[in-house]
PDB file of N, CA and C in Angstrom:
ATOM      1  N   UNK A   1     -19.879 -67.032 -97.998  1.00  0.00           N
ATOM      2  CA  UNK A   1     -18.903 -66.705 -96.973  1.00  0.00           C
ATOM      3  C   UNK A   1     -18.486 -65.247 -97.155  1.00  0.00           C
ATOM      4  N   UNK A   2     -18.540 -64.291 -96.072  1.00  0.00           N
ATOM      5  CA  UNK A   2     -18.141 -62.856 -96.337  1.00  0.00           C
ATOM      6  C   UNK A   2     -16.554 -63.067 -96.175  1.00  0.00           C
ATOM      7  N   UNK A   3     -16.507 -62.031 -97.038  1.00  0.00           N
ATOM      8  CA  UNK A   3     -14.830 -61.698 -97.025  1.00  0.00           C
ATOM      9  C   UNK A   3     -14.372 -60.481 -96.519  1.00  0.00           C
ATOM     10  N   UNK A   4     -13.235 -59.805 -96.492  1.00  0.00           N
ATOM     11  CA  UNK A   4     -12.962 -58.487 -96.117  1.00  0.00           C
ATOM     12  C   UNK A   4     -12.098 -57.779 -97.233  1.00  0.00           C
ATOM     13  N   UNK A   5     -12.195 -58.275 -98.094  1.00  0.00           N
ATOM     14  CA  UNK A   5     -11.704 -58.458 -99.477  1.00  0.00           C
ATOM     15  C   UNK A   5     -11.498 -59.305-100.635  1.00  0.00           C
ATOM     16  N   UNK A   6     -10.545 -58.962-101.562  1.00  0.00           N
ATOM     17  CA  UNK A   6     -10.399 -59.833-102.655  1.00  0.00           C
ATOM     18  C   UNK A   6     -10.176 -61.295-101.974  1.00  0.00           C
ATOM     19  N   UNK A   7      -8.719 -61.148-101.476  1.00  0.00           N
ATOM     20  CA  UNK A   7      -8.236 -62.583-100.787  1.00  0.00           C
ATOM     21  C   UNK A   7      -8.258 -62.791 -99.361  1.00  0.00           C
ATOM     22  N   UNK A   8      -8.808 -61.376 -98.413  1.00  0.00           N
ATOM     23  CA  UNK A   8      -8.885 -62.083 -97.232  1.00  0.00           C
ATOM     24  C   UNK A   8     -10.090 -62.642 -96.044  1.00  0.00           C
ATOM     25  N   UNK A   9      -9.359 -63.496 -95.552  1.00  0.00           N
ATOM     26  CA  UNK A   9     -10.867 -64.439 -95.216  1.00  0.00           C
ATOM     27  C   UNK A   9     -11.649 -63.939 -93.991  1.00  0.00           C
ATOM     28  N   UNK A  10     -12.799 -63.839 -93.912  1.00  0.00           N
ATOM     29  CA  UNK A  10     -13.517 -63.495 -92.711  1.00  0.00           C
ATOM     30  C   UNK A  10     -12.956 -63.449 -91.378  1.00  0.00           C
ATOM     31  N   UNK A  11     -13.131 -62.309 -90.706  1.00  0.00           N
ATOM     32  CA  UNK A  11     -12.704 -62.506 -89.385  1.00  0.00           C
ATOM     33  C   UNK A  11     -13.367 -63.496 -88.626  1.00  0.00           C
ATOM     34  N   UNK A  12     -12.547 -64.388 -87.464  1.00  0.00           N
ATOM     35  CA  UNK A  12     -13.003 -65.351 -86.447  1.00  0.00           C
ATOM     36  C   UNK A  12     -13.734 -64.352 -85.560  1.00  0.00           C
ATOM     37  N   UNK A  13     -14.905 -64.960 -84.939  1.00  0.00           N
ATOM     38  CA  UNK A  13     -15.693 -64.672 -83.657  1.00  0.00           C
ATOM     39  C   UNK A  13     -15.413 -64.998 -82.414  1.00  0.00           C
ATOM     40  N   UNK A  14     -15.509 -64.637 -81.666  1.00  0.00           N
ATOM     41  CA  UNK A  14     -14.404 -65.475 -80.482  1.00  0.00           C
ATOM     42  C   UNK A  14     -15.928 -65.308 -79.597  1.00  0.00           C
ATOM     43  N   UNK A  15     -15.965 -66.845 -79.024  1.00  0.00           N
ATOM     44  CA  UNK A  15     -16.997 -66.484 -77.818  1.00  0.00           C
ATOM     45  C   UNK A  15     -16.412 -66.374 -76.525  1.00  0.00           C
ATOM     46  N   UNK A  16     -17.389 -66.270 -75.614  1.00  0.00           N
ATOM     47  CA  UNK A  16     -17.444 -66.165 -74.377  1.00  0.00           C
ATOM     48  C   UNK A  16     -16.435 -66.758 -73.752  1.00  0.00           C
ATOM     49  N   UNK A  17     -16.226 -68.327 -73.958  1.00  0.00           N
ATOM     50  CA  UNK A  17     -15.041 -69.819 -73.473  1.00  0.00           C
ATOM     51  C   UNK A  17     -13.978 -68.702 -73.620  1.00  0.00           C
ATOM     52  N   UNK A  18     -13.864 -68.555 -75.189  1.00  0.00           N
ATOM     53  CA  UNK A  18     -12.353 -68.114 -76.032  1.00  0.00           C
ATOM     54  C   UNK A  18     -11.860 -66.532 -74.745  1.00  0.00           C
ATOM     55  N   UNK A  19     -12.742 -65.778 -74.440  1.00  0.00           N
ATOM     56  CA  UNK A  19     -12.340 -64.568 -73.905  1.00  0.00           C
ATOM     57  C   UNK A  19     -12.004 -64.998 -72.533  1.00  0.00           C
ATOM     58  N   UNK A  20     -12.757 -65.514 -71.929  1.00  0.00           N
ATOM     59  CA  UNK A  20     -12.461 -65.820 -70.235  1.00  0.00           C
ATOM     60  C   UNK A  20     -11.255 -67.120 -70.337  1.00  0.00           C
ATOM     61  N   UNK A  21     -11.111 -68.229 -71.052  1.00  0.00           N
ATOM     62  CA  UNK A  21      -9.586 -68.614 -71.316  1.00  0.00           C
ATOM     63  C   UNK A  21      -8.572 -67.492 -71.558  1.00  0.00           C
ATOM     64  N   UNK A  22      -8.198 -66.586 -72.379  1.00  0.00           N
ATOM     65  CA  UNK A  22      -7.513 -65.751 -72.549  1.00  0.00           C
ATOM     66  C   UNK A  22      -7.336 -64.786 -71.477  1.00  0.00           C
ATOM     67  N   UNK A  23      -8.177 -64.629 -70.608  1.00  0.00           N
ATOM     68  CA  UNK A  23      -8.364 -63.425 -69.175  1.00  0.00           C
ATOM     69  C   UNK A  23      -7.640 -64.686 -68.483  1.00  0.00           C
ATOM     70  N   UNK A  24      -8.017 -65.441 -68.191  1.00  0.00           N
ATOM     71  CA  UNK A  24      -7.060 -67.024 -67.575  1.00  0.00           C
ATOM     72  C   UNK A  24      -5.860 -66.996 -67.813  1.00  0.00           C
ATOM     73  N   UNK A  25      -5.750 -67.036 -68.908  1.00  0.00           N
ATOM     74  CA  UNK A  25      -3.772 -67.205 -69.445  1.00  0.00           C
ATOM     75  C   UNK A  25      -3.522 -65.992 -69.144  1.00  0.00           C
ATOM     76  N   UNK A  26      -3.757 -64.907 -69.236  1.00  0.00           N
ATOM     77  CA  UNK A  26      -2.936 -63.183 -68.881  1.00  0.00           C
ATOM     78  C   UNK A  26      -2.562 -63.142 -67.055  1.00  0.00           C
ATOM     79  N   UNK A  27      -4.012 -64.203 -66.521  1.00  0.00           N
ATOM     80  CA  UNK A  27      -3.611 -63.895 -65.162  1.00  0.00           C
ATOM     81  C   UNK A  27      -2.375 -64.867 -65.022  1.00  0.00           C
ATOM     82  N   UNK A  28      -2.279 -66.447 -65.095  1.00  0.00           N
ATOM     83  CA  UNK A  28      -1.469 -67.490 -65.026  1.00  0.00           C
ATOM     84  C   UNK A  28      -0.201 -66.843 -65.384  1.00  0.00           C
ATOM     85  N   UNK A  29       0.155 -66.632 -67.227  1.00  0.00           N
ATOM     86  CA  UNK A  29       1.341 -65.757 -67.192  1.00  0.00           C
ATOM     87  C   UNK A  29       1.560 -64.731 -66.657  1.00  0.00           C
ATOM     88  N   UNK A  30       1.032 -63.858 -66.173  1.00  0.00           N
ATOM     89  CA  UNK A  30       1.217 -62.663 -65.121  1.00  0.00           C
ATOM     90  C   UNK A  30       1.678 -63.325 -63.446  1.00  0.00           C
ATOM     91  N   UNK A  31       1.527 -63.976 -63.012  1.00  0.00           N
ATOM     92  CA  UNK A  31       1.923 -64.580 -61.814  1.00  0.00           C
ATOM     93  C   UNK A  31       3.126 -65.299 -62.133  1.00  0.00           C
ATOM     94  N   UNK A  32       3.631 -65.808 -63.016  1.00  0.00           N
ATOM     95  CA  UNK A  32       4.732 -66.212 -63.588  1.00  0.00           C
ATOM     96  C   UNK A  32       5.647 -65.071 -63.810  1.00  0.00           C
ATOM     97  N   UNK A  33       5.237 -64.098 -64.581  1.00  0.00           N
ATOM     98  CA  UNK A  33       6.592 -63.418 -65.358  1.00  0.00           C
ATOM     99  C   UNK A  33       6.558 -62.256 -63.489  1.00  0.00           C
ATOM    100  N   UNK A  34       5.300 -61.890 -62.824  1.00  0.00           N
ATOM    101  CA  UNK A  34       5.676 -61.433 -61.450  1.00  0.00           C
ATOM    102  C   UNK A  34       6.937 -62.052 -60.500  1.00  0.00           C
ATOM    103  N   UNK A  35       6.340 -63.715 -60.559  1.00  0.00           N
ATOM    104  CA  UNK A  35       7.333 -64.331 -59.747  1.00  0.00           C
ATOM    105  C   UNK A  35       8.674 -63.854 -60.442  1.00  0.00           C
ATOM    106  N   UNK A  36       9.062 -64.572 -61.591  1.00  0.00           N
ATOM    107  CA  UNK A  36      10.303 -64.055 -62.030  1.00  0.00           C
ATOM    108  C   UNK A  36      11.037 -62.526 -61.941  1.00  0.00           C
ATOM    109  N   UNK A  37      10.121 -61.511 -62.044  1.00  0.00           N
ATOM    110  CA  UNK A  37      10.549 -60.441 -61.720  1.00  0.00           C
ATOM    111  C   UNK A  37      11.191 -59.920 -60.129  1.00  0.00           C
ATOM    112  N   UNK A  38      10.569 -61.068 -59.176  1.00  0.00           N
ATOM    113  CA  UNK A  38      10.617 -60.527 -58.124  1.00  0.00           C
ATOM    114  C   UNK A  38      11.952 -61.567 -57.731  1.00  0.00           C
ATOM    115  N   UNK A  39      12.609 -62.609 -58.340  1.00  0.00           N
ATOM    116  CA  UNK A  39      13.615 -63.456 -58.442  1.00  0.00           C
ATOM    117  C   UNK A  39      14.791 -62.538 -58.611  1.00  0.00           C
ATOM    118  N   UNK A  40      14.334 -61.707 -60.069  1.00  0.00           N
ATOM    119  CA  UNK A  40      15.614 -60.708 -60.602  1.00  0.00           C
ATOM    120  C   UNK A  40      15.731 -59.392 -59.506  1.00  0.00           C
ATOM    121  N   UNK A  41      14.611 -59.117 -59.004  1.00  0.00           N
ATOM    122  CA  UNK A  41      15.122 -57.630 -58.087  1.00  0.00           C
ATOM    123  C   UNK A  41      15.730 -57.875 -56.639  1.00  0.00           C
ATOM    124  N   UNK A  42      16.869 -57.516 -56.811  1.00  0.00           N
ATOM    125  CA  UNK A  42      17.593 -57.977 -55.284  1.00  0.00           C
ATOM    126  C   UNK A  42      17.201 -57.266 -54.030  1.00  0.00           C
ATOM    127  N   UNK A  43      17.208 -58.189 -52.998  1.00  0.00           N
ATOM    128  CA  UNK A  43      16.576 -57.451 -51.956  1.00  0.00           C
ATOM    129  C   UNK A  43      15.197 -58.044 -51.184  1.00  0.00           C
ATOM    130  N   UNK A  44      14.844 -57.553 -50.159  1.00  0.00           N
ATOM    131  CA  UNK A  44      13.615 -57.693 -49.757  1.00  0.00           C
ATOM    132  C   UNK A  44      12.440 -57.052 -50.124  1.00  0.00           C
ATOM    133  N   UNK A  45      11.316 -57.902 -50.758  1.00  0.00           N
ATOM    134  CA  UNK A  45      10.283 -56.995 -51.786  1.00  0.00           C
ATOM    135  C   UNK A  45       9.399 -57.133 -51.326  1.00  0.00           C
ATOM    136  N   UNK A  46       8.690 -56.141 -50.507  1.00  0.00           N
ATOM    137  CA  UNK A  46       7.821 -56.330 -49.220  1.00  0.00           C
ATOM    138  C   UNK A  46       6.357 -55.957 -50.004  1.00  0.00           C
ATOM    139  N   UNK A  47       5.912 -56.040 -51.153  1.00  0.00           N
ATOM    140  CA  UNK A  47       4.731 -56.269 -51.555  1.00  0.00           C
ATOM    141  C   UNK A  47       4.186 -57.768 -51.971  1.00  0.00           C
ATOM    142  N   UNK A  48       2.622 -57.596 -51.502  1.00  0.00           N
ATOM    143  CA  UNK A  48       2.070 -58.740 -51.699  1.00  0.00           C
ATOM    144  C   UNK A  48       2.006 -59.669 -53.011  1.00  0.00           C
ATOM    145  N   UNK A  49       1.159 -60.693 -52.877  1.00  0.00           N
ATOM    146  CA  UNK A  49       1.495 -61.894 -54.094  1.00  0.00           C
ATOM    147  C   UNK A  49       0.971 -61.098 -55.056  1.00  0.00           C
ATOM    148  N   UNK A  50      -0.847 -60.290 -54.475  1.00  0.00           N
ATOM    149  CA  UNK A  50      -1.845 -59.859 -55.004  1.00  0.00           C
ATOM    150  C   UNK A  50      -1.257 -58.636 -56.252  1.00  0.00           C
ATOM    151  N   UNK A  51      -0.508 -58.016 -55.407  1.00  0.00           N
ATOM    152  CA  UNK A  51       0.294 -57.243 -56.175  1.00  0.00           C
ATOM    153  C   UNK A  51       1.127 -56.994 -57.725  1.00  0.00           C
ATOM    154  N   UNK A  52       2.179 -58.147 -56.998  1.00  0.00           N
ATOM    155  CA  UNK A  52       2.815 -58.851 -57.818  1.00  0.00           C
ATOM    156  C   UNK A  52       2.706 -59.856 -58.710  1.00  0.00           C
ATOM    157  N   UNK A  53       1.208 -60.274 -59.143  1.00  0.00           N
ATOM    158  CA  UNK A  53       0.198 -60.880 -60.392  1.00  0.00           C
ATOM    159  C   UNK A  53       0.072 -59.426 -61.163  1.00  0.00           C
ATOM    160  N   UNK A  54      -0.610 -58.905 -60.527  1.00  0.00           N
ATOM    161  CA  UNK A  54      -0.894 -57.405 -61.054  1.00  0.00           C
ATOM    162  C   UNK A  54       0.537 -56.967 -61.473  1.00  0.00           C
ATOM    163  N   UNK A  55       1.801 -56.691 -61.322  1.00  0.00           N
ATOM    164  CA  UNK A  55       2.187 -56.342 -61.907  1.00  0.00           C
ATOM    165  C   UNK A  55       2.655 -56.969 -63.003  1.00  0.00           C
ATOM    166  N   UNK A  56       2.664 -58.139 -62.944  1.00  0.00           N
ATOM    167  CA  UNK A  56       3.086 -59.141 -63.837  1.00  0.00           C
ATOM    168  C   UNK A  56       2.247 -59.382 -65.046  1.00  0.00           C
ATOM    169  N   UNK A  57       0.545 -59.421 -64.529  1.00  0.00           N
ATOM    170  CA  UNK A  57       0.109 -59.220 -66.084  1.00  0.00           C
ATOM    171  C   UNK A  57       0.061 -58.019 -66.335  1.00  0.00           C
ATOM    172  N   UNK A  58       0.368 -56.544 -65.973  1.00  0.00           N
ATOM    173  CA  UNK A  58       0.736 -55.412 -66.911  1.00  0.00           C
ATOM    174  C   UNK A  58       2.408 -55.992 -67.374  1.00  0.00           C
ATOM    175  N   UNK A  59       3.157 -56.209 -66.792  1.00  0.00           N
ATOM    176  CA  UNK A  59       3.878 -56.740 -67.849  1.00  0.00           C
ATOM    177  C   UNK A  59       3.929 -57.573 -69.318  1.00  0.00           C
ATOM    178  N   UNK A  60       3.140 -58.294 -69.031  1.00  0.00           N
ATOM    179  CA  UNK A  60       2.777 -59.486 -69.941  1.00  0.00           C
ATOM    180  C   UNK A  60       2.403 -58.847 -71.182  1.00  0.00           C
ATOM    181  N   UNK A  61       1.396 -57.967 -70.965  1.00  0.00           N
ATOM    182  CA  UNK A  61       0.943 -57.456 -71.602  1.00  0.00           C
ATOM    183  C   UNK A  61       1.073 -56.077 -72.507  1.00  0.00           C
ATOM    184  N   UNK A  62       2.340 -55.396 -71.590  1.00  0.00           N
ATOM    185  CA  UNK A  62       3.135 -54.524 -72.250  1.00  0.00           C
ATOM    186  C   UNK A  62       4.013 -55.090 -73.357  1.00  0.00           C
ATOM    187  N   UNK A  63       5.130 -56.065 -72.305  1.00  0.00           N
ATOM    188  CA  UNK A  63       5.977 -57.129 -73.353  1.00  0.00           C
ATOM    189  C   UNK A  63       5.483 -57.627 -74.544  1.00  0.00           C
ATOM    190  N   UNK A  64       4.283 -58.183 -74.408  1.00  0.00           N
ATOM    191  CA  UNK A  64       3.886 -58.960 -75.805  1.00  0.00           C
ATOM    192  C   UNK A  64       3.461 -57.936 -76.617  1.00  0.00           C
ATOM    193  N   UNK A  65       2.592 -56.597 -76.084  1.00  0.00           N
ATOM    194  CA  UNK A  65       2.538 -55.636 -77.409  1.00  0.00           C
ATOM    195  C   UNK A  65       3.451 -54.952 -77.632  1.00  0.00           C
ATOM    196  N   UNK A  66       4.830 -54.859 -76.909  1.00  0.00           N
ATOM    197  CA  UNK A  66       5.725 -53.932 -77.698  1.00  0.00           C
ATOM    198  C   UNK A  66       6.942 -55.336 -78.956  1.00  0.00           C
ATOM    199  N   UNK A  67       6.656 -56.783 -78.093  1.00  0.00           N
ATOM    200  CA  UNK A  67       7.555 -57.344 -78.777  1.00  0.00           C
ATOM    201  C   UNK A  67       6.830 -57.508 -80.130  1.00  0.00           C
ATOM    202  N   UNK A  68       5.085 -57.833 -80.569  1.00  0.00           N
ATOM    203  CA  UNK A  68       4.018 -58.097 -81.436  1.00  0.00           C
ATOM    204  C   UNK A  68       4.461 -56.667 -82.731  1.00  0.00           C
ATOM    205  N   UNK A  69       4.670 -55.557 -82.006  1.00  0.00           N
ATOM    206  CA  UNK A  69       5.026 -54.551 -82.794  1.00  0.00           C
ATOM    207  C   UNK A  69       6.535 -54.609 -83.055  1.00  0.00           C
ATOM    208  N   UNK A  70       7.722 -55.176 -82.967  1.00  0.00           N
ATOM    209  CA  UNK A  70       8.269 -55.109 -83.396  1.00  0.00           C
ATOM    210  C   UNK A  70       8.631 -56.338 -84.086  1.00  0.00           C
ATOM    211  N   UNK A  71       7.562 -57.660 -83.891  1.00  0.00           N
ATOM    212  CA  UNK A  71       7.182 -58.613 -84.882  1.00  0.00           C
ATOM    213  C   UNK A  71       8.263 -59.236 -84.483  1.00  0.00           C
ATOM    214  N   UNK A  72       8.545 -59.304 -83.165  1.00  0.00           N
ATOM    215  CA  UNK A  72       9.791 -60.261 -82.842  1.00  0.00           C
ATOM    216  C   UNK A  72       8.543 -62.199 -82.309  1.00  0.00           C
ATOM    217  N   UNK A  73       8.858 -62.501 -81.612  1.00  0.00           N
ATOM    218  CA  UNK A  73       8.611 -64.178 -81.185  1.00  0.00           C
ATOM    219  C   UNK A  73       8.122 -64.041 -79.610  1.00  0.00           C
ATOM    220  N   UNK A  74       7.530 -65.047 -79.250  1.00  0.00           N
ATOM    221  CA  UNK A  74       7.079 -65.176 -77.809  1.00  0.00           C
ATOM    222  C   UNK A  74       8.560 -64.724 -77.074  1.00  0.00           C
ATOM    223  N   UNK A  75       9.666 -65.781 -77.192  1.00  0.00           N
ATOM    224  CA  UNK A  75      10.879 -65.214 -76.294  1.00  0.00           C
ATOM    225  C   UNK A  75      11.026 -64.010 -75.931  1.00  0.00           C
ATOM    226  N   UNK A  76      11.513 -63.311 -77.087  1.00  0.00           N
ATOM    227  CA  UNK A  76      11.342 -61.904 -76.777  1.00  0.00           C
ATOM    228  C   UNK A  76      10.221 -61.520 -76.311  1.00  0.00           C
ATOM    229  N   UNK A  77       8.739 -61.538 -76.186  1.00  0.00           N
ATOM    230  CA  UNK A  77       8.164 -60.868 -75.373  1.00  0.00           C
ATOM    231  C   UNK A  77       8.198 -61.555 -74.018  1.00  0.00           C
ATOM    232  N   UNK A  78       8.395 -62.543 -73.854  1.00  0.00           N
ATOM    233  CA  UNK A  78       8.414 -63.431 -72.297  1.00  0.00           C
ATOM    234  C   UNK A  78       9.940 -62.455 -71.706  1.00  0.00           C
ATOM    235  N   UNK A  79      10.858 -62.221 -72.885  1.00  0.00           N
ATOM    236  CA  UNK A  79      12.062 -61.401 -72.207  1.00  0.00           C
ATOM    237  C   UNK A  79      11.484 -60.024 -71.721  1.00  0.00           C
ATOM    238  N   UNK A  80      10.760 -59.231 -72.651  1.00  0.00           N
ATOM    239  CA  UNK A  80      10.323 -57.922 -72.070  1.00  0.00           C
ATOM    240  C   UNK A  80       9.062 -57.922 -71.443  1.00  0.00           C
ATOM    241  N   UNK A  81       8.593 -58.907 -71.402  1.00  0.00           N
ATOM    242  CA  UNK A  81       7.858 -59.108 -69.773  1.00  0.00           C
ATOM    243  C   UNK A  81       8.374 -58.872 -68.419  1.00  0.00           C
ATOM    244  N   UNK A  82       9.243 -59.835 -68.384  1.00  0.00           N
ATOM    245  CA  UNK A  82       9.762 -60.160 -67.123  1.00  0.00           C
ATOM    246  C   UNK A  82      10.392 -58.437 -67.025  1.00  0.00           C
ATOM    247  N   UNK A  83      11.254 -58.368 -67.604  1.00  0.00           N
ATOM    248  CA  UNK A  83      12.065 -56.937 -67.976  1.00  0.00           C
ATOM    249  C   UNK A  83      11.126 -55.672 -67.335  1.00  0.00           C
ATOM    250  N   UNK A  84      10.000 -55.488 -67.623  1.00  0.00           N
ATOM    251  CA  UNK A  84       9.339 -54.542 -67.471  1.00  0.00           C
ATOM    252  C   UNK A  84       8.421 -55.059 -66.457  1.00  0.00           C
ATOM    253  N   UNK A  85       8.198 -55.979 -65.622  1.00  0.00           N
ATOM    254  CA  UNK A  85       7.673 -56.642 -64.437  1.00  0.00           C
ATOM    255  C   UNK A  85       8.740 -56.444 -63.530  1.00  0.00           C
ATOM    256  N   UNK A  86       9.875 -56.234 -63.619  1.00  0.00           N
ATOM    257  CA  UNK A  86      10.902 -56.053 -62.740  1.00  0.00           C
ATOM    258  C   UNK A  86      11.082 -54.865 -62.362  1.00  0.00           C
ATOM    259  N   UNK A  87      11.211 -54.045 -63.451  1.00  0.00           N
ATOM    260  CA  UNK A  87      11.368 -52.647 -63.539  1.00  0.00           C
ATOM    261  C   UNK A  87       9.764 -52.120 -62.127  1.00  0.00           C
ATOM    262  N   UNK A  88       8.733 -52.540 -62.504  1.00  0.00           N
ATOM    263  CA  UNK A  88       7.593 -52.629 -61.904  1.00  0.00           C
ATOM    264  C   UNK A  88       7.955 -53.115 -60.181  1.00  0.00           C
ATOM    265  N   UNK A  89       8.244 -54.179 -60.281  1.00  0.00           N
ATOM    266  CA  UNK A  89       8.500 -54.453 -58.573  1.00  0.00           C
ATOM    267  C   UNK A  89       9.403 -53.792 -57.837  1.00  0.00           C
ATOM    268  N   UNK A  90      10.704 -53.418 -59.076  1.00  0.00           N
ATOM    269  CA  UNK A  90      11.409 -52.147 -58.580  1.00  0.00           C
ATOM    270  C   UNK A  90      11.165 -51.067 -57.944  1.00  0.00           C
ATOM    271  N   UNK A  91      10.310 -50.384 -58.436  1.00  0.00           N
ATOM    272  CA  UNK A  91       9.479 -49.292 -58.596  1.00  0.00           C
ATOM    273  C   UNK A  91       8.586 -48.991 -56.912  1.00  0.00           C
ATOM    274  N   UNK A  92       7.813 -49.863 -57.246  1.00  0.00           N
ATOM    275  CA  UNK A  92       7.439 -50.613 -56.271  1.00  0.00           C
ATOM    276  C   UNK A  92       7.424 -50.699 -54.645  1.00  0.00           C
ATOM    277  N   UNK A  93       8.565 -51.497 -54.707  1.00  0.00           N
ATOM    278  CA  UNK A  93       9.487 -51.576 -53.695  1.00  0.00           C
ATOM    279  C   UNK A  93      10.259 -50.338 -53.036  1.00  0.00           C
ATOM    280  N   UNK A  94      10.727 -49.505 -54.115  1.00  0.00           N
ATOM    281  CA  UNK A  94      12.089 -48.524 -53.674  1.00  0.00           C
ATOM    282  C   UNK A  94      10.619 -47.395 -52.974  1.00  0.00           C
ATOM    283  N   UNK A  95       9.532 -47.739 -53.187  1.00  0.00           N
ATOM    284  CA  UNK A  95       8.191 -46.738 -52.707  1.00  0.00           C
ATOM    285  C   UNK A  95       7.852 -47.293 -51.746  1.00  0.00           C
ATOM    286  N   UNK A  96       7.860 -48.416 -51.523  1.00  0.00           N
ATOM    287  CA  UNK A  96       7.407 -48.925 -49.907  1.00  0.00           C
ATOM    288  C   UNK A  96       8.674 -48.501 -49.065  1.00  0.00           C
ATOM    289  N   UNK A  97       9.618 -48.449 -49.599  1.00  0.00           N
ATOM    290  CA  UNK A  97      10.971 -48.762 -48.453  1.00  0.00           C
ATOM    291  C   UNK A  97      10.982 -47.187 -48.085  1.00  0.00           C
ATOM    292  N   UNK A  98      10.660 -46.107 -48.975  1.00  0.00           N
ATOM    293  CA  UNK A  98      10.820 -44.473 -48.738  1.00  0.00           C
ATOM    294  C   UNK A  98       9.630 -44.144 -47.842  1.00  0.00           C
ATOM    295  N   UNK A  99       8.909 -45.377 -47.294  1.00  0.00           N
ATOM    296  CA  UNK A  99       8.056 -45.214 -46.478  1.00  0.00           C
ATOM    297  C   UNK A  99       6.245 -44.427 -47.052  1.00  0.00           C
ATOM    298  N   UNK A 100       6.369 -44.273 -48.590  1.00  0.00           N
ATOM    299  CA  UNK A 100       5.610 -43.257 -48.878  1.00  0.00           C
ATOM    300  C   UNK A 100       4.817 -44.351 -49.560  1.00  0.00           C
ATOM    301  N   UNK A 101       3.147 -43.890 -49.595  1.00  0.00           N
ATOM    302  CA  UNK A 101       2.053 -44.801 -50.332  1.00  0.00           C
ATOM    303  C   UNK A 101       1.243 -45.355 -49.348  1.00  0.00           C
ATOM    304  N   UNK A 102       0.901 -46.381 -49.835  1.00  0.00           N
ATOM    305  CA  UNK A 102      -0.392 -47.338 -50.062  1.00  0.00           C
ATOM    306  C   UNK A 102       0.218 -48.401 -49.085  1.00  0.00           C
ATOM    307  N   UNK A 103       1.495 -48.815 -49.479  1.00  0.00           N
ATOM    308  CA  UNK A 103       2.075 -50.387 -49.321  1.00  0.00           C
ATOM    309  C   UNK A 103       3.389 -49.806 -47.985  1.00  0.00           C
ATOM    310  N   UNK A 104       2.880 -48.947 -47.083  1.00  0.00           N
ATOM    311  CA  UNK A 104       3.453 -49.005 -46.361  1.00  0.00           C
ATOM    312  C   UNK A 104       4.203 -50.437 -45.393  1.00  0.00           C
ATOM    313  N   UNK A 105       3.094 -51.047 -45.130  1.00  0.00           N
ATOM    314  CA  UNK A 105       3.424 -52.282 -44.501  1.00  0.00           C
ATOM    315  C   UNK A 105       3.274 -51.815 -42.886  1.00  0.00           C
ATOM    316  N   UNK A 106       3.377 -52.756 -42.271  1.00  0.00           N
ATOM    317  CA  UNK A 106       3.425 -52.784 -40.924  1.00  0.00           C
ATOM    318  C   UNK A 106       4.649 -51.954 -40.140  1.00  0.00           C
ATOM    319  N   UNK A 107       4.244 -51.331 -39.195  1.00  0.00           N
ATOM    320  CA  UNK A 107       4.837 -49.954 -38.310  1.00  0.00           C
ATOM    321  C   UNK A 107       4.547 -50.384 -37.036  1.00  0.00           C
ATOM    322  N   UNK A 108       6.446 -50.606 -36.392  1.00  0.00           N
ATOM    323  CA  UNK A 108       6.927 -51.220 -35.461  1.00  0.00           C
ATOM    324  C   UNK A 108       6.832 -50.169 -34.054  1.00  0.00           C
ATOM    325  N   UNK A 109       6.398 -50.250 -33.673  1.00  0.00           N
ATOM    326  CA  UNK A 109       6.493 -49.167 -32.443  1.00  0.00           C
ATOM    327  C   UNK A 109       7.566 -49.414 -31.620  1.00  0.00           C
ATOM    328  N   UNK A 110       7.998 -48.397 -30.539  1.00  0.00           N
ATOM    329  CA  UNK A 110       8.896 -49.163 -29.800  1.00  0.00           C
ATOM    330  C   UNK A 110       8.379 -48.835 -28.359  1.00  0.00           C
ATOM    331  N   UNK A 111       8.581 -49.702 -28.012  1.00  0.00           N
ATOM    332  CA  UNK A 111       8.282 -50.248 -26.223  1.00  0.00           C
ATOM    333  C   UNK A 111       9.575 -49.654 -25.657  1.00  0.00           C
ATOM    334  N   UNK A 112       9.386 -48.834 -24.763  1.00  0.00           N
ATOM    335  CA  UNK A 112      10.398 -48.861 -23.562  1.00  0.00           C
ATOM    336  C   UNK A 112      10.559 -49.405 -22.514  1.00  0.00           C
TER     337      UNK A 112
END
């Protein structure tokens, strides 16, 4: 059995299953800690679901490596998920509403 030292034990191999489960759970919790983010930002948040997965697993994934580095527990990173998924739809949002970007949205003409 290789080791990586005196006492520690071989690294695990992760196959193919193990990586595309894990791309699975980042999207699942990312549509979760999105939804929740978009619960906490008050207001009308005129970006899509598509979006708001996307921002949610960059949250997820910020949260869990800044909470992993400070060696805190899932809570805390499920807290600075959402936290920084919010901040995100914030962001977001206050850019669709200034009319400027991508996520303009639909443009009402007016009829006389």
């Amino acid at each position: 059995m290789a080791t990586n030292g005196p006492d520690l034990p071989a690294p695990r191999k992760r196959n193919g299953l193990t990586e595309m489960l894990t791309i699975l759970w980042f999207i699942i919790a990312g549509a979760v800690v999105g939804a929740l983010a978009r619960l906490i930002v008050p207001g009308r948040n005129p970006i899509g679901i598509l979006l708001t997965i996307g921002v949610g697993i960059v949250g997820a994934i910020l949260g869990g490596a800044i909470a992993s580095a400070l060696g805190a527990g899932w809570v805390i990173a499920l807290i600075f998920a959402v936290v920084i998924a919010a901040i995100g739809v914030a962001a977001l949002t206050s850019l669709n509403s200034r009319g400027g970007g991508r996520w303009g949205g639909r443009r009402r003409s007016r009829s006389f």
